[in-house]
Structure formats: C-alpha cells, structure tokens
N, C-alpha and C. Protein backbone atom coordinates (compact mmCIF):
# COMPACT_ATOMS: atom_id res chain seq x y z
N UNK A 1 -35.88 10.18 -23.30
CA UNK A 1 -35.45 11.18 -22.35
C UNK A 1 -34.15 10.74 -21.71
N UNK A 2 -33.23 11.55 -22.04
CA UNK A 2 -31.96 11.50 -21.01
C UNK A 2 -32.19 11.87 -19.47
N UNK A 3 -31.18 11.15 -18.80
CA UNK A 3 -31.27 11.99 -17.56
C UNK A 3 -29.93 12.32 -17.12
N UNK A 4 -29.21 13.31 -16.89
CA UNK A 4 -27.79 13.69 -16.40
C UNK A 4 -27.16 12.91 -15.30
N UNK A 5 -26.68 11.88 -15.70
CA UNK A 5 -25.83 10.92 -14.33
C UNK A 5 -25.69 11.75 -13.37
N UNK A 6 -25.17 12.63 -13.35
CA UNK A 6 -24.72 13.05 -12.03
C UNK A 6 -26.12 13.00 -10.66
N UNK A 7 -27.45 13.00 -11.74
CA UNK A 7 -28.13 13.02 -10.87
C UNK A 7 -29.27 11.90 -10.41
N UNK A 8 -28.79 10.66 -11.09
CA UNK A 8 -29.05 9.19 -10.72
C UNK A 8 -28.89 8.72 -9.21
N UNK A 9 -28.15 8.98 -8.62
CA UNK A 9 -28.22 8.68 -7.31
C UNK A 9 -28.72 9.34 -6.61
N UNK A 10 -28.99 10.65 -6.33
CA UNK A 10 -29.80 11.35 -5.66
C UNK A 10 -31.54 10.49 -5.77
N UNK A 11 -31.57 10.77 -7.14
CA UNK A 11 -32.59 9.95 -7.43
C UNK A 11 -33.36 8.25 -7.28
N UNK A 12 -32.09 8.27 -7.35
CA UNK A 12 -32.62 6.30 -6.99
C UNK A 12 -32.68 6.54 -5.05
N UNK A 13 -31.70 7.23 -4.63
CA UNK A 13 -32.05 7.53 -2.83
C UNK A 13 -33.23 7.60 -2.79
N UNK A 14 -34.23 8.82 -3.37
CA UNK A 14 -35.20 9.65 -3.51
C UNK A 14 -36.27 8.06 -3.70
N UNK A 15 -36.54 7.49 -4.66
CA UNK A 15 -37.23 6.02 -4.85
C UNK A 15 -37.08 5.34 -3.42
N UNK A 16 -36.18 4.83 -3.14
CA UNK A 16 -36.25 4.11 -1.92
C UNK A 16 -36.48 4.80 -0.73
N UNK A 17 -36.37 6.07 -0.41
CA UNK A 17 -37.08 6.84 0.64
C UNK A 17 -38.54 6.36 0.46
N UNK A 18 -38.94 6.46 -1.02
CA UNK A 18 -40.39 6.94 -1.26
C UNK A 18 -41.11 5.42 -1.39
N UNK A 19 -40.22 4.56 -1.56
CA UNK A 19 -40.88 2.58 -1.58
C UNK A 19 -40.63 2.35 0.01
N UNK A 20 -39.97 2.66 0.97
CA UNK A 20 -39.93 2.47 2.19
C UNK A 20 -40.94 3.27 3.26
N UNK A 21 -41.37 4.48 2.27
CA UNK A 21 -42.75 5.45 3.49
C UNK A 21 -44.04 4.37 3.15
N UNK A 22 -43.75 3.69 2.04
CA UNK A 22 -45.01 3.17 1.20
C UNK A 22 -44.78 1.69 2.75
N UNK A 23 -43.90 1.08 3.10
CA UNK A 23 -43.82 -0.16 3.75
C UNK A 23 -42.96 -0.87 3.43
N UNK A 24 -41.95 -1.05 2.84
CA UNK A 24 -40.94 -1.56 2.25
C UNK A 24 -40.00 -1.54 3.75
N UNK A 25 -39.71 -3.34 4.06
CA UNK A 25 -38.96 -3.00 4.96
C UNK A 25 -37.13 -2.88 5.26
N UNK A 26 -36.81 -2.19 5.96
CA UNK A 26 -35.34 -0.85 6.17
C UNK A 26 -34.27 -2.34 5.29
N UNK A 27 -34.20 -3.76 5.77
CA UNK A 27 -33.34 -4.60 5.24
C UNK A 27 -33.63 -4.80 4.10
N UNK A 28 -34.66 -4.52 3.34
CA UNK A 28 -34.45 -4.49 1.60
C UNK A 28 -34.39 -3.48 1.01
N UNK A 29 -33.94 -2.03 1.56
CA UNK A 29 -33.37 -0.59 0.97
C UNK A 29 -32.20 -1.00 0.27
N UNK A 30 -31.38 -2.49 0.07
CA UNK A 30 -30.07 -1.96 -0.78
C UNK A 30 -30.13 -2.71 -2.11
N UNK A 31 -31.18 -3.59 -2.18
CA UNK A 31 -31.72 -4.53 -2.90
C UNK A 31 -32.73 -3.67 -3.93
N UNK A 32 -33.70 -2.72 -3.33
CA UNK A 32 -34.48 -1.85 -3.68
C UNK A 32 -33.48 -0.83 -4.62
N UNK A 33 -32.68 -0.24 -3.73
CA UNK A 33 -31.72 0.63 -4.34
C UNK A 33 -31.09 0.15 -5.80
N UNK A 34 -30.84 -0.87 -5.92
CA UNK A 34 -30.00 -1.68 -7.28
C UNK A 34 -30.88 -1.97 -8.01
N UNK A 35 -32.34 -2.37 -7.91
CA UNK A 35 -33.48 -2.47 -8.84
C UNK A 35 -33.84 -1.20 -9.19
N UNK A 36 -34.24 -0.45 -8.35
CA UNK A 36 -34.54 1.25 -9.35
C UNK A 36 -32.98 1.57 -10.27
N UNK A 37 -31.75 1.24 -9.90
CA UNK A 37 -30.75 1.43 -10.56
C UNK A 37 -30.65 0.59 -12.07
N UNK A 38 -31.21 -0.45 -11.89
CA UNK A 38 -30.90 -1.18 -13.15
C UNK A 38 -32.15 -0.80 -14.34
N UNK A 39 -33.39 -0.69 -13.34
CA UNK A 39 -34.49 0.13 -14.35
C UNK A 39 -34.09 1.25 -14.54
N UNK A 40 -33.53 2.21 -14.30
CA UNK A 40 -33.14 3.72 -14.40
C UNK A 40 -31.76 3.41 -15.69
N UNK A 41 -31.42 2.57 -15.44
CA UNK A 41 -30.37 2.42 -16.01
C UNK A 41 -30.61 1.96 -17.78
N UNK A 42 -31.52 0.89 -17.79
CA UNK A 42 -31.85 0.32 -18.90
C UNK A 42 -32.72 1.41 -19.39
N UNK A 43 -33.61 2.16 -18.68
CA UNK A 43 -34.70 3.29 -19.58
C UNK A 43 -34.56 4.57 -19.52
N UNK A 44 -33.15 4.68 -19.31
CA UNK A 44 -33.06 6.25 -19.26
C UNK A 44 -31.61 6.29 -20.17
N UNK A 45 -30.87 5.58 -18.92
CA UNK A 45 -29.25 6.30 -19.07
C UNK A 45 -28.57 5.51 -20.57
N UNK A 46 -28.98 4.15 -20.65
CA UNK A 46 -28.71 3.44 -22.06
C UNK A 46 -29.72 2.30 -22.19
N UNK A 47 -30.77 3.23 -23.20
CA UNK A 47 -31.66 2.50 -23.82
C UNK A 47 -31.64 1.69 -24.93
N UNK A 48 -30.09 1.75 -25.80
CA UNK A 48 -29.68 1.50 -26.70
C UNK A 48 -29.15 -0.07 -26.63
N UNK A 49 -28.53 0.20 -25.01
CA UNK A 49 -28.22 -1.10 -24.99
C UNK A 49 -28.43 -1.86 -23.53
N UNK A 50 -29.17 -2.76 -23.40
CA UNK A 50 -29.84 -3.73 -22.48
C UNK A 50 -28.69 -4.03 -21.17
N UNK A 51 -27.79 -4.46 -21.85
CA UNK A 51 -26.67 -5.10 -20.74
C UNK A 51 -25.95 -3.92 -20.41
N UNK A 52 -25.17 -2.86 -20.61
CA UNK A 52 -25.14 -1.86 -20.28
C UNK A 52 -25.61 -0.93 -19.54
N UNK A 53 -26.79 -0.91 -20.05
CA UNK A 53 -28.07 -0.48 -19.35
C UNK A 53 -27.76 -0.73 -17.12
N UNK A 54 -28.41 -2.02 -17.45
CA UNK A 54 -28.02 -3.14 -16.32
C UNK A 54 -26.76 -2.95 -15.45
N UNK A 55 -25.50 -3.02 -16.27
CA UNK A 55 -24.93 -2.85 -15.73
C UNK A 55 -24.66 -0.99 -14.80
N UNK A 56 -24.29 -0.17 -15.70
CA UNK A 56 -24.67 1.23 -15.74
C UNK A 56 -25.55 1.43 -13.69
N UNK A 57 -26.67 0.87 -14.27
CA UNK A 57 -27.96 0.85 -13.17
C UNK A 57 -27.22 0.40 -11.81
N UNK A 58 -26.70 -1.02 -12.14
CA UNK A 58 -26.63 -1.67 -10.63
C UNK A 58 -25.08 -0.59 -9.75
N UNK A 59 -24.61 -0.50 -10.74
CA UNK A 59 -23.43 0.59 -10.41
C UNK A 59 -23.94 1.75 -9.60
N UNK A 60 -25.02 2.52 -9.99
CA UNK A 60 -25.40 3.53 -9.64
C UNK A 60 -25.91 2.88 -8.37
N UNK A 61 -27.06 1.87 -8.27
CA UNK A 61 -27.83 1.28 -7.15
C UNK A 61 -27.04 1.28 -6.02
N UNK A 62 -25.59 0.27 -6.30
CA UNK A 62 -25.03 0.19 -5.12
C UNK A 62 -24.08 1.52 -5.11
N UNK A 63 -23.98 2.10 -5.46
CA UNK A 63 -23.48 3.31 -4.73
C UNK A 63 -24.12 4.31 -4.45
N UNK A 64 -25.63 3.78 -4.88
CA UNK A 64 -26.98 5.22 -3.61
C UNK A 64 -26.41 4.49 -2.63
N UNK A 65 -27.09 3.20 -2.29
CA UNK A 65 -26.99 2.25 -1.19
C UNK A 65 -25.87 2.58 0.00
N UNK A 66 -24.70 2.61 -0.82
CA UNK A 66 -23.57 2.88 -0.09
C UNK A 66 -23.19 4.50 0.63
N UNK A 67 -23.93 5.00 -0.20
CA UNK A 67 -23.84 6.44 0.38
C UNK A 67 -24.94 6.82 1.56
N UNK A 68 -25.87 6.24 1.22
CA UNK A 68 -26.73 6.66 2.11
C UNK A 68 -26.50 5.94 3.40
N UNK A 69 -26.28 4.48 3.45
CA UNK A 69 -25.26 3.46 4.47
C UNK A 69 -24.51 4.76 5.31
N UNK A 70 -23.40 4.82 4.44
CA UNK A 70 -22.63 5.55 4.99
C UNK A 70 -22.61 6.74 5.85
N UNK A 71 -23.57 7.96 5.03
CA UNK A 71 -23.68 8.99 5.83
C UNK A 71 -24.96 8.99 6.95
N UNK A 72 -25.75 7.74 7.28
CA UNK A 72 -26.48 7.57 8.16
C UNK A 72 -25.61 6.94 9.12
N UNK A 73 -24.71 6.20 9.05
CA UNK A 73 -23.86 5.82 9.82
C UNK A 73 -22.75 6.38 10.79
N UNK A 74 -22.78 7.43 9.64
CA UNK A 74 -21.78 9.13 10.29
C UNK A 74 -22.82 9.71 10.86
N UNK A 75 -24.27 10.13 10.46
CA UNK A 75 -24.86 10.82 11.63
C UNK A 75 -25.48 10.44 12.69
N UNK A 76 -25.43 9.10 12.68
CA UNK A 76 -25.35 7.64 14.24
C UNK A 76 -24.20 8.06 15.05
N UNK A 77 -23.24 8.15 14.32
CA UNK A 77 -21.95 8.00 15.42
C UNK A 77 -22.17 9.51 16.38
N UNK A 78 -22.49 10.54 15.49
CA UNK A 78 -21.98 12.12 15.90
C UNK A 78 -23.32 11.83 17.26
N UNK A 79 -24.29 11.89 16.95
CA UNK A 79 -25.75 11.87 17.64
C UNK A 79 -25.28 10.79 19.06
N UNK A 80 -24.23 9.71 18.70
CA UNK A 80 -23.95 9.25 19.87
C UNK A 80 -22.92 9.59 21.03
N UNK A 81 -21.75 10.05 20.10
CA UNK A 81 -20.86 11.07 20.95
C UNK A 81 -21.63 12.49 21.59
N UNK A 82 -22.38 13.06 20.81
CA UNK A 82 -22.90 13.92 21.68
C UNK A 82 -23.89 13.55 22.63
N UNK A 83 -24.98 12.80 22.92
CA UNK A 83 -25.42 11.89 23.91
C UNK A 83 -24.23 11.55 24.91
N UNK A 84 -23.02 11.13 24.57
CA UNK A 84 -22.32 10.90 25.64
C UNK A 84 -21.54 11.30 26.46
N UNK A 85 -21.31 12.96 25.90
CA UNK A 85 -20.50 14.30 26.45
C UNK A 85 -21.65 14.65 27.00
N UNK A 86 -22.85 14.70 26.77
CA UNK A 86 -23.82 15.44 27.55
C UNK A 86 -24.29 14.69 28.92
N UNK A 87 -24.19 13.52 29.25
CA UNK A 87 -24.71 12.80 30.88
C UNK A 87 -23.57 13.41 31.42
C-alpha cells in the first residue's frame, strides 16, 4: 500500500496525538514523531528500500514535530497577547 506524501505528516501528528492520550509524556512527542516517521517511512513510502525508507521517515518526523512546535507556539503567543489587552 502506498500512501500519498503529502499526507504523512498530518498523519504521523495524528500518531503522536494518539501515543500521548495513551500517556506518552509531552517531552518525548519529537522523538515519538521521528519513530512513527521512520516506520511510516520504511513500510509505506519506500519499501523497496530500507535506508531510504529511514531516511524519507525521519524527514517527515521532524517536520510533523516542527510544525506542530511551531503552530502551538503561535497559538501560545496570540492566547497571551489577548490575555494581556484584556486586564
């Protein structure tokens, strides 16, 4: 089974939401993120080839990681400026 890159990261997010409701704690979400990436990577996206695979995966991993970083970080900041126009 293929799976359409474009939608690997949504997906590996989607895993670590779902290993972190399970107890997985918040400082190993980016570690988590790069392991579903490198398995996603080796059994989906290139099964053909191992190191590829791997690589492929951790690529994707750290850039769920980074995205989700990121735009939780943007909706920290907004949630705090408005807290601070409002006292």
């Amino acid at each position: 089974m293929r799976i359409n890159e474009t939608t690997v990261i949504p997906i590996i997010i989607a895993i670590v939401e779902l290993i972190k409701g399970i107890g997985l704690p918040r400082k190993f979400s980016a570690v988590a993120a790069v392991i579903a990436g490198a398995l996603i990577g080796i059994f989906f996206l290139e099964p053909q080839s191992f190191k590829l695979g791997i690589f492929k995966g951790i690529i994707y991993g750290l850039t769920a990681s980074g995205l989700y970083s990121g735009t939780k970080n943007v909706f920290e900041q907004v949630r705090t400026r408005r807290f601070r126009n409002n006292k």
